[in-house]
C-alpha atoms as a PDB file:
ATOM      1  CA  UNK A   1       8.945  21.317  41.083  1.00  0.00           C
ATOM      2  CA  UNK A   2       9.294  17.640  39.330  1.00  0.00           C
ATOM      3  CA  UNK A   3       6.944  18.242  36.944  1.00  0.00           C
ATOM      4  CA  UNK A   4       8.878  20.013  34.472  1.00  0.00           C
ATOM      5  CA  UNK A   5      11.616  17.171  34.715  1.00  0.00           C
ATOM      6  CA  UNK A   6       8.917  14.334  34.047  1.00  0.00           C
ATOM      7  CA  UNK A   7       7.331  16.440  30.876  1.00  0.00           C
ATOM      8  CA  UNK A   8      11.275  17.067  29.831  1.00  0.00           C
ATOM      9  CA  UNK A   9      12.203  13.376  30.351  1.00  0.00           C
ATOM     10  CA  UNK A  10       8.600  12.211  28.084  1.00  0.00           C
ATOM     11  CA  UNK A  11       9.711  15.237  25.260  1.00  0.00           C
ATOM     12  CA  UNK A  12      13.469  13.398  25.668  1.00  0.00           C
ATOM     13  CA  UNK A  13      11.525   9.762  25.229  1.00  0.00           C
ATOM     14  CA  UNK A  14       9.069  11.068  22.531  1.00  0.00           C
ATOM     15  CA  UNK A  15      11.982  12.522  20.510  1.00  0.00           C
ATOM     16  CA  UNK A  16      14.070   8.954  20.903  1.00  0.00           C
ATOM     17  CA  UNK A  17      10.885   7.196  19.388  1.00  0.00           C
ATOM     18  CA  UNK A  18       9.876  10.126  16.277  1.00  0.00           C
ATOM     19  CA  UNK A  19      13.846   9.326  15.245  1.00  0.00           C
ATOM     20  CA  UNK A  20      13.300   5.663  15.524  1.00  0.00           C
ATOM     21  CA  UNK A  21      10.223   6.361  12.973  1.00  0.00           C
ATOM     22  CA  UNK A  22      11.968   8.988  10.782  1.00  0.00           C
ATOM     23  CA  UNK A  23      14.126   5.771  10.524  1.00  0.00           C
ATOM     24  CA  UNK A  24      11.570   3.448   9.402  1.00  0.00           C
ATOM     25  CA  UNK A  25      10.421   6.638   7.006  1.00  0.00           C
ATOM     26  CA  UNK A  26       7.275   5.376   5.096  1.00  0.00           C
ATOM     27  CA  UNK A  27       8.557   2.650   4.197  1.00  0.00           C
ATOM     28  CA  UNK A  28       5.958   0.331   6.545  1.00  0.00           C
ATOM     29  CA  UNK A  29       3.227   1.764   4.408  1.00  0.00           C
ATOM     30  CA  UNK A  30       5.017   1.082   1.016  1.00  0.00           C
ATOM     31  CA  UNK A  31       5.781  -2.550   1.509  1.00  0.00           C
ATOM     32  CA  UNK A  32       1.960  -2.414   2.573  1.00  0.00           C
ATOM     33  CA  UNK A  33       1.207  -0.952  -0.715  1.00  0.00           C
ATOM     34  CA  UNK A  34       3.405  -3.078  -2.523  1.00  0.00           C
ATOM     35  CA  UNK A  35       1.639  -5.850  -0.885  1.00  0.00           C
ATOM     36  CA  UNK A  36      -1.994  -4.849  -1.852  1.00  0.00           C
ATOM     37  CA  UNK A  37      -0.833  -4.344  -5.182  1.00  0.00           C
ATOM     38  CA  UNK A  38       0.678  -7.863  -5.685  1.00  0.00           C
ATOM     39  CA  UNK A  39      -1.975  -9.446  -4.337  1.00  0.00           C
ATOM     40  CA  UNK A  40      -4.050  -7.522  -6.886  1.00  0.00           C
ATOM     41  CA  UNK A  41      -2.109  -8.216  -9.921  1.00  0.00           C
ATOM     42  CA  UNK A  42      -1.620 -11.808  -8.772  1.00  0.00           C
ATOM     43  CA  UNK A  43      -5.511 -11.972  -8.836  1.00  0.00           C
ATOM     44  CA  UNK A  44      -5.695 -10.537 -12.355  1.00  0.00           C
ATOM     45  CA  UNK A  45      -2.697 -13.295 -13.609  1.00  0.00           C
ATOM     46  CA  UNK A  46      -4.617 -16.213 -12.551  1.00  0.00           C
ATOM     47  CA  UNK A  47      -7.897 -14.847 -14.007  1.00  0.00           C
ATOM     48  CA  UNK A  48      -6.272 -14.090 -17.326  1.00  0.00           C
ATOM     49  CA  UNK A  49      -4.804 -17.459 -17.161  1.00  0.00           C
ATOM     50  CA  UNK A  50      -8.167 -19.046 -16.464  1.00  0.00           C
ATOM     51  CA  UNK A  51      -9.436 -17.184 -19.442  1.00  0.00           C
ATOM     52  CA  UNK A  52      -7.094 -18.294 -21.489  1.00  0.00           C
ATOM     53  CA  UNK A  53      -7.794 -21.906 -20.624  1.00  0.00           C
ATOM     54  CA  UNK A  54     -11.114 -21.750 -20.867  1.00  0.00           C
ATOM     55  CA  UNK A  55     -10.280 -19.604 -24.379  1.00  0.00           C
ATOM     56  CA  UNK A  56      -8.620 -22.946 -25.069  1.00  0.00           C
ATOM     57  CA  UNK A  57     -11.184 -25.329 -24.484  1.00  0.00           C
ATOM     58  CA  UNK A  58     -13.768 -23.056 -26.492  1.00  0.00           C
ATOM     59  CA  UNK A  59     -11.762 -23.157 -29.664  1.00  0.00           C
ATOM     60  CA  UNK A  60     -10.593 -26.765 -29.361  1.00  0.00           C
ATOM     61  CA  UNK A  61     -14.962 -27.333 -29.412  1.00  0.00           C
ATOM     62  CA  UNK A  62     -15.636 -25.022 -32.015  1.00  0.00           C
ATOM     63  CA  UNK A  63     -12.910 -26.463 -34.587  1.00  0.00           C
ATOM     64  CA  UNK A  64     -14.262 -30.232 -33.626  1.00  0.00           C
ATOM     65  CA  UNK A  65     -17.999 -28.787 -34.366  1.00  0.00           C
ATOM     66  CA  UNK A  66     -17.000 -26.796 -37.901  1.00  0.00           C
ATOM     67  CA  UNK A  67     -15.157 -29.934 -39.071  1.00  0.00           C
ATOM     68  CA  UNK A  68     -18.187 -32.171 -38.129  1.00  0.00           C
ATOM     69  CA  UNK A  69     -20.843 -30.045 -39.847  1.00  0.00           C
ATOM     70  CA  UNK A  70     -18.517 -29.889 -43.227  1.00  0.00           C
ATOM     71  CA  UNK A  71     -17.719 -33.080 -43.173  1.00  0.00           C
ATOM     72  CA  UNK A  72     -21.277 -33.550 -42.731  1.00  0.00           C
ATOM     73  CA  UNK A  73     -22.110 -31.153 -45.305  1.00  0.00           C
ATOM     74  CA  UNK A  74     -19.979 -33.101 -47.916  1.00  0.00           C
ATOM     75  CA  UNK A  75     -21.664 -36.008 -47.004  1.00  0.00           C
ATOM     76  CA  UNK A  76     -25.162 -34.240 -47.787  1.00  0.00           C
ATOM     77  CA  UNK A  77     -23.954 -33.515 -51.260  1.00  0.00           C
ATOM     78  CA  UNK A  78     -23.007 -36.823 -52.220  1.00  0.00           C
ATOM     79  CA  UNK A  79     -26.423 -37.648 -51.453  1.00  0.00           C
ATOM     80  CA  UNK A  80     -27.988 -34.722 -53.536  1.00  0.00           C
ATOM     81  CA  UNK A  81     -27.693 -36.705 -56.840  1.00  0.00           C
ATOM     82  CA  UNK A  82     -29.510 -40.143 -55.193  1.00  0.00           C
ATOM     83  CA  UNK A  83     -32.565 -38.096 -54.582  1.00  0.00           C
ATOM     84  CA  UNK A  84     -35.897 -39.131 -56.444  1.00  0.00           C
ATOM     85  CA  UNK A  85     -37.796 -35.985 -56.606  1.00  0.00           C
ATOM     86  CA  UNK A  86     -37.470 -32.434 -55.796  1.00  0.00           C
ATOM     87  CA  UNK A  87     -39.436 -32.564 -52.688  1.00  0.00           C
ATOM     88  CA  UNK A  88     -36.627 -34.487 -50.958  1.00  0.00           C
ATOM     89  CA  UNK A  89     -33.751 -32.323 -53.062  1.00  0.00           C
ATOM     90  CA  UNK A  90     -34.430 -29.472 -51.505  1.00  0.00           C
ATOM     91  CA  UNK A  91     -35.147 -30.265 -47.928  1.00  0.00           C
ATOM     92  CA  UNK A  92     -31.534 -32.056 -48.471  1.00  0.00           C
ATOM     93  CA  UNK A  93     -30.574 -28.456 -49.808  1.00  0.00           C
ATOM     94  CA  UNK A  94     -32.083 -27.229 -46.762  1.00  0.00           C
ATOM     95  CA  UNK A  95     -30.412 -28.821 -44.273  1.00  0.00           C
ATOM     96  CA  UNK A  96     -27.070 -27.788 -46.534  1.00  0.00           C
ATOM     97  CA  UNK A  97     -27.842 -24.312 -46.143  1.00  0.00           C
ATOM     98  CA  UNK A  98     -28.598 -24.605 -42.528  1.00  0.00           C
ATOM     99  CA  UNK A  99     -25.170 -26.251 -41.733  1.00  0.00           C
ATOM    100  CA  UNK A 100     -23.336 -23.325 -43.893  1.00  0.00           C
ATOM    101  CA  UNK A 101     -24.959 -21.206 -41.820  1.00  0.00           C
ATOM    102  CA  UNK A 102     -24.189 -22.253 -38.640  1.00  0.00           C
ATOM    103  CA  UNK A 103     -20.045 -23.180 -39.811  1.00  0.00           C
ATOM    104  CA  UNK A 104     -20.180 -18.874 -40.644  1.00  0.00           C
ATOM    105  CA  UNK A 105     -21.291 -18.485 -37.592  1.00  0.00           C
ATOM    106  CA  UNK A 106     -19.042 -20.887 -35.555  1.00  0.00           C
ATOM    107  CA  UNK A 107     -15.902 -19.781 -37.740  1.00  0.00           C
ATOM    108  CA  UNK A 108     -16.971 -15.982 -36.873  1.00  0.00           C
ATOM    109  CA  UNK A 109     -16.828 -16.851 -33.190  1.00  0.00           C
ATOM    110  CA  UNK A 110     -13.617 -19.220 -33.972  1.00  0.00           C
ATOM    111  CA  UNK A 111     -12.051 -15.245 -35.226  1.00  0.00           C
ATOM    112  CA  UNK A 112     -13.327 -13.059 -32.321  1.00  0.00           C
ATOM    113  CA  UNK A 113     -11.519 -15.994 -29.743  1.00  0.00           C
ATOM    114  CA  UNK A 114      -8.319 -16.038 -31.622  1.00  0.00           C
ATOM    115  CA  UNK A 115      -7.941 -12.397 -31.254  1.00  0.00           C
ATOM    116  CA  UNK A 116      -8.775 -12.227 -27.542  1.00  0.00           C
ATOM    117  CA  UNK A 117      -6.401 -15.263 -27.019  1.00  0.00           C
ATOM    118  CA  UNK A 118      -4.104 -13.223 -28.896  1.00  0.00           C
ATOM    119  CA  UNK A 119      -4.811  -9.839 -27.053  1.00  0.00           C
ATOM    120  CA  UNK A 120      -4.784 -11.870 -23.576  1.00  0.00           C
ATOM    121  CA  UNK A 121      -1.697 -13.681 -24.054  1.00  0.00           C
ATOM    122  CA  UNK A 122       0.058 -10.122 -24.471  1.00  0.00           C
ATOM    123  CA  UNK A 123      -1.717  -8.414 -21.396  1.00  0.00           C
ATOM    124  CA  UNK A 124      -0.095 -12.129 -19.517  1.00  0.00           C
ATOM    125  CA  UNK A 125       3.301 -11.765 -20.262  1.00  0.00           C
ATOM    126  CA  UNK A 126       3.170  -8.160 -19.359  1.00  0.00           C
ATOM    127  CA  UNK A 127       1.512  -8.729 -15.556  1.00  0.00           C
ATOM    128  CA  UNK A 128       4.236 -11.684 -15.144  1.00  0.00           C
ATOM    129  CA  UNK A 129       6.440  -9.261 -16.004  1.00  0.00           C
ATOM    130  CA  UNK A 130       5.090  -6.641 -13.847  1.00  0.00           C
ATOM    131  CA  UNK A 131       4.677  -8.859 -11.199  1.00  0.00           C
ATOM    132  CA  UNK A 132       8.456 -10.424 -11.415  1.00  0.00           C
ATOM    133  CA  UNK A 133       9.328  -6.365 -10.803  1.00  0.00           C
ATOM    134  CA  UNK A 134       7.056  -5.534  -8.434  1.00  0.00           C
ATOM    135  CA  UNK A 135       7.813  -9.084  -6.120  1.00  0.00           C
ATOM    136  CA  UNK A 136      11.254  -8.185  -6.375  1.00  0.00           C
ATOM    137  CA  UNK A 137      10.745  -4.595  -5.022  1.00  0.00           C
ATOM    138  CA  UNK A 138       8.603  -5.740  -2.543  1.00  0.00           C
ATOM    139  CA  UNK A 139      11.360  -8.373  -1.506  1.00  0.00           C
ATOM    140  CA  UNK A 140      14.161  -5.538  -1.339  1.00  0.00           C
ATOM    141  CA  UNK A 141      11.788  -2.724   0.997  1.00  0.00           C
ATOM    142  CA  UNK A 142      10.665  -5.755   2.977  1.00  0.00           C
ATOM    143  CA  UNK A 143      14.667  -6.894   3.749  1.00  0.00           C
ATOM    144  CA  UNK A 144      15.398  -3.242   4.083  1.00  0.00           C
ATOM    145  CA  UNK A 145      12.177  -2.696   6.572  1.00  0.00           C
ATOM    146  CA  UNK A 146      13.202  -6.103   8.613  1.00  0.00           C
ATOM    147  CA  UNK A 147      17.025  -4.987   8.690  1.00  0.00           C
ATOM    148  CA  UNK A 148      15.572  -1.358  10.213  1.00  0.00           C
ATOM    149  CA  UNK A 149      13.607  -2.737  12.682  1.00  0.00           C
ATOM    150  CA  UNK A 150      16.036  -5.262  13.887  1.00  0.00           C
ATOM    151  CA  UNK A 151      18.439  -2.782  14.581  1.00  0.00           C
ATOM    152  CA  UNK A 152      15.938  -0.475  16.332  1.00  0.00           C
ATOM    153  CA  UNK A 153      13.235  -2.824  17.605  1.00  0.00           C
ATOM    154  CA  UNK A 154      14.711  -3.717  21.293  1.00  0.00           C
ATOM    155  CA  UNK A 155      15.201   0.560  21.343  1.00  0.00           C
ATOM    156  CA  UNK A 156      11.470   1.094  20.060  1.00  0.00           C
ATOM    157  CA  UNK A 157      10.614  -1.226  23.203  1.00  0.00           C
ATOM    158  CA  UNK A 158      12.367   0.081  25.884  1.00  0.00           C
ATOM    159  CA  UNK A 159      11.477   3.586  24.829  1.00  0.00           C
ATOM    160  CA  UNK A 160       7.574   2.842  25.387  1.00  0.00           C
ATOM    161  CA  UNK A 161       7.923   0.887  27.736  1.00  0.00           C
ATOM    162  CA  UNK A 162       9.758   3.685  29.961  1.00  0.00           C
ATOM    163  CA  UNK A 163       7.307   6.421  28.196  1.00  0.00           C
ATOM    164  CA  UNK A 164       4.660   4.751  29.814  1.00  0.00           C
ATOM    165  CA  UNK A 165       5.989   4.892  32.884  1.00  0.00           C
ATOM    166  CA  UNK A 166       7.274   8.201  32.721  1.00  0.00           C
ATOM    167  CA  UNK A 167       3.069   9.497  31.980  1.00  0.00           C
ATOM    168  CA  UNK A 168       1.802   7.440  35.135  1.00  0.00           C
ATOM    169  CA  UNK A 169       3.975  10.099  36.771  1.00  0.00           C
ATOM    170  CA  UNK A 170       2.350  13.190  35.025  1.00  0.00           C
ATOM    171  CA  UNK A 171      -1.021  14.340  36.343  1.00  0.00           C
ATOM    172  CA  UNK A 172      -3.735  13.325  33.925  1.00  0.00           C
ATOM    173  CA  UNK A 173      -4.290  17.289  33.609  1.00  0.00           C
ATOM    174  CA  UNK A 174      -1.016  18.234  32.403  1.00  0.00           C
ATOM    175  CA  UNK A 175      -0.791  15.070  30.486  1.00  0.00           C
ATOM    176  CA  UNK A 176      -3.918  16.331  28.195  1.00  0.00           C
ATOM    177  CA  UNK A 177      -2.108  19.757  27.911  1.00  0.00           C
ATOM    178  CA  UNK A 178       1.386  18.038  26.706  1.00  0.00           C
ATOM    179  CA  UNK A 179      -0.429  15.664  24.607  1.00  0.00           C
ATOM    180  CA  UNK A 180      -2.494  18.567  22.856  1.00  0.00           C
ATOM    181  CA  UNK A 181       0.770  21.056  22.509  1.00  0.00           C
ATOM    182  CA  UNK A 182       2.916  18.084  20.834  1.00  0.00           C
ATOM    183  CA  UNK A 183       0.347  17.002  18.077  1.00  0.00           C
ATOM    184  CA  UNK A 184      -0.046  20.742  17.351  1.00  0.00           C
ATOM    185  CA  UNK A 185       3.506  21.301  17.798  1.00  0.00           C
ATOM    186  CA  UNK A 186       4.412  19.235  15.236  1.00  0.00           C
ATOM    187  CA  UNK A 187       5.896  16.748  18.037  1.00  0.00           C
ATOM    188  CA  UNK A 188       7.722  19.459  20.195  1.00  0.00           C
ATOM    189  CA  UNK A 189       5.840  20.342  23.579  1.00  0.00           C
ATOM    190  CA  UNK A 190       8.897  21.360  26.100  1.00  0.00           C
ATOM    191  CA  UNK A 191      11.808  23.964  24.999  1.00  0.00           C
ATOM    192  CA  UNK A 192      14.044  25.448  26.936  1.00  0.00           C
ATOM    193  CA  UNK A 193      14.606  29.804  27.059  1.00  0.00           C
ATOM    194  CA  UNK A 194      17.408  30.112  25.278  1.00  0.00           C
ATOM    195  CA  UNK A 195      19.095  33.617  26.222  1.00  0.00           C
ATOM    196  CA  UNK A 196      15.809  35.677  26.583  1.00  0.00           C
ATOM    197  CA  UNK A 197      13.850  33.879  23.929  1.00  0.00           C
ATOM    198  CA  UNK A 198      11.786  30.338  23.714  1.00  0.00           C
ATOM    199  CA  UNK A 199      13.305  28.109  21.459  1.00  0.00           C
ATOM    200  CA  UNK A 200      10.023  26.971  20.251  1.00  0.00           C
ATOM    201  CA  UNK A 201       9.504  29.824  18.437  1.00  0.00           C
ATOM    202  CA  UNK A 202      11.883  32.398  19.379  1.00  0.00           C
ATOM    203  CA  UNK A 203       9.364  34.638  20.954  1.00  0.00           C
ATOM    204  CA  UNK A 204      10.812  36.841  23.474  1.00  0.00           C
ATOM    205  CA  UNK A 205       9.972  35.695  27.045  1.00  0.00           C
ATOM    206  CA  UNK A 206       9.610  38.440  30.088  1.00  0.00           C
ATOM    207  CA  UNK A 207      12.683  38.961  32.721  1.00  0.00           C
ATOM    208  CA  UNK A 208       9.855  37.683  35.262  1.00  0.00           C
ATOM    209  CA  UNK A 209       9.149  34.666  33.269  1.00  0.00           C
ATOM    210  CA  UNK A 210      12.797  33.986  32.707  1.00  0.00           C
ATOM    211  CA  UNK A 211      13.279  34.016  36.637  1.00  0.00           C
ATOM    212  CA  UNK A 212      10.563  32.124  37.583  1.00  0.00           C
ATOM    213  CA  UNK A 213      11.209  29.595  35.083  1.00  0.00           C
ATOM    214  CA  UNK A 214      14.851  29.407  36.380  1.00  0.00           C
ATOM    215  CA  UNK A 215      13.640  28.947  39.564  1.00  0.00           C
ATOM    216  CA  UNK A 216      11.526  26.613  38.759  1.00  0.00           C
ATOM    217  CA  UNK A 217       8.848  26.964  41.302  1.00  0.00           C
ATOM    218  CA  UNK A 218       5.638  26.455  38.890  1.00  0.00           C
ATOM    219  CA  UNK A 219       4.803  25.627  35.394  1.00  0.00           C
ATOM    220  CA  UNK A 220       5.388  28.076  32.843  1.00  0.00           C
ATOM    221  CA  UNK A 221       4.052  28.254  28.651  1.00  0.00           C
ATOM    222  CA  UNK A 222       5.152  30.706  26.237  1.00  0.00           C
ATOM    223  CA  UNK A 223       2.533  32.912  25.564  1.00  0.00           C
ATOM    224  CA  UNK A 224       2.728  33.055  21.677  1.00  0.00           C
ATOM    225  CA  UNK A 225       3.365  28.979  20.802  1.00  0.00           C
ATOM    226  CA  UNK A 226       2.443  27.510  24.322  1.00  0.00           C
ATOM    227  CA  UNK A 227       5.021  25.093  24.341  1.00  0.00           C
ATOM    228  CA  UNK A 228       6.135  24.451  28.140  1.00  0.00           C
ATOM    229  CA  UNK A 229       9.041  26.178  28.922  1.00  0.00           C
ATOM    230  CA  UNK A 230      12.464  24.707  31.322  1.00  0.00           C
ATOM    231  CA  UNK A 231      15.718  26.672  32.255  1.00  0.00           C
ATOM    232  CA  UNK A 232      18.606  24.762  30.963  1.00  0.00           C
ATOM    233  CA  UNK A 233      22.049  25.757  32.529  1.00  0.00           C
ATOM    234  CA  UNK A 234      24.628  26.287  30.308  1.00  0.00           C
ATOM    235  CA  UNK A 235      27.447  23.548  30.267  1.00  0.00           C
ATOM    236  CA  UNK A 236      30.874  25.167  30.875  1.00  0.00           C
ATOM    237  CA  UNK A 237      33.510  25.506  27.940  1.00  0.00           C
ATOM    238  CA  UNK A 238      36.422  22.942  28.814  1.00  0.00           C
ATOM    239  CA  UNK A 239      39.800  24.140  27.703  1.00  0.00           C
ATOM    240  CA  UNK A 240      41.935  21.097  25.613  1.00  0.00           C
END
């Protein structure tokens, strides 16, 4: 009966491609992470940097408005002595006051941007850094990831190609049943008996089994794992 063969010959094919991907390991979905996370960080950079700019620009304002208003506050009390009556002294004082009031105020928020320039220019330098480490990981598992798959790219092909040939030559039945065994199976659907016993599992299989299975006149699963089981001759010692 071919079927066994064709389900061997896809187990042969599906073991040929898991190796390919033990290969590869995870690395696909670290340089993916890697990835996300530069992109992320990069993102962060340029908005700290457009802080800082705009940081910049805020303080350059405020300095040109304080100097204004005390410059314009000196003027004001040059003027204090020219006044003719008390009425106009103390609006003059007024307006002093109101000045003072708002330089506080503008050299307050002149403070609170310093220190977040300060505190931003830190958290900067240590993203570039981050991001000079993380880039240069990234590079390395990419080159490592490319080199892989170079070398095992043209096999990965060929291999899928010929495993999809191999399951247009499997009933869509016993397809379903190999499909469902080797994702429960922990990617291992057809064993042979070894000796007495399925290699799957090492369950003991039945003298009955064992010669129907040699003969190989129908399809046979062990009963404790299910795994499909083949007869595989052994290969005569050669004397050197």
């Amino acid at each position: 009966m071919d079927s066994i063969h064709h389900l061997k010959e896809l187990q042969n094919i599906d073991d040929d491609l898991s190796e390919i991907r033990s290969l590869l390991g995870d690395l696909p979905i670290k340089v993916e992470e890697l990835r996300s996370k530069e992109a992320i960080l990069i993102g962060e950079l340029e908005e700290g940097k457009d802080r800082l700019k705009h940081i910049e620009v805020e303080l350059n304002k405020i300095e040109l408005e304080i100097t204004t208003s005390r410059e314009k506050i000196d003027s004001l009390k040059d003027q204090l002595f020219k006044m003719a009556n008390n009425r106009q002294y103390d609006a003059l004082m007024a307006e002093i006051d109101h000045l003072k009031e708002s330089v506080d105020q503008k050299e307050t928020k002149d403070l609170e941007l310093m220190e977040e320039k300060s505190q931003l220019k830190a958290k900067v330098k240590l993203q570039e850094d981050s991001l000079d480490e993380l880039t240069s990981d990234l590079s390395a598992r990419i080159n490592k990831l490319e080199s892989t798959m170079a070398e095992s790219g043209d096999r990965k092909k060929e291999l899928e190609q010929e495993r999809i040939n191999r399951r247009e030559e499997i009933p869509q039945s016993l397809l379903s049943r190999y499909d469902r065994i080797l994702k429960a199976k922990k990617g291992l659907a057809v064993v042979a008996v070894g000796g007495s016993a399925c290699e799957g599992c090492g369950s003991a299989i039945p003298p009955q089994i064992i010669f129907s299975v040699k003969d190989n006149s129908s399809l046979y699963n062990c009963d404790v794992c299910g795994r499909f089981l083949f007869w595989e001759e052994e290969q005569p010692k050669t004397n050197n």
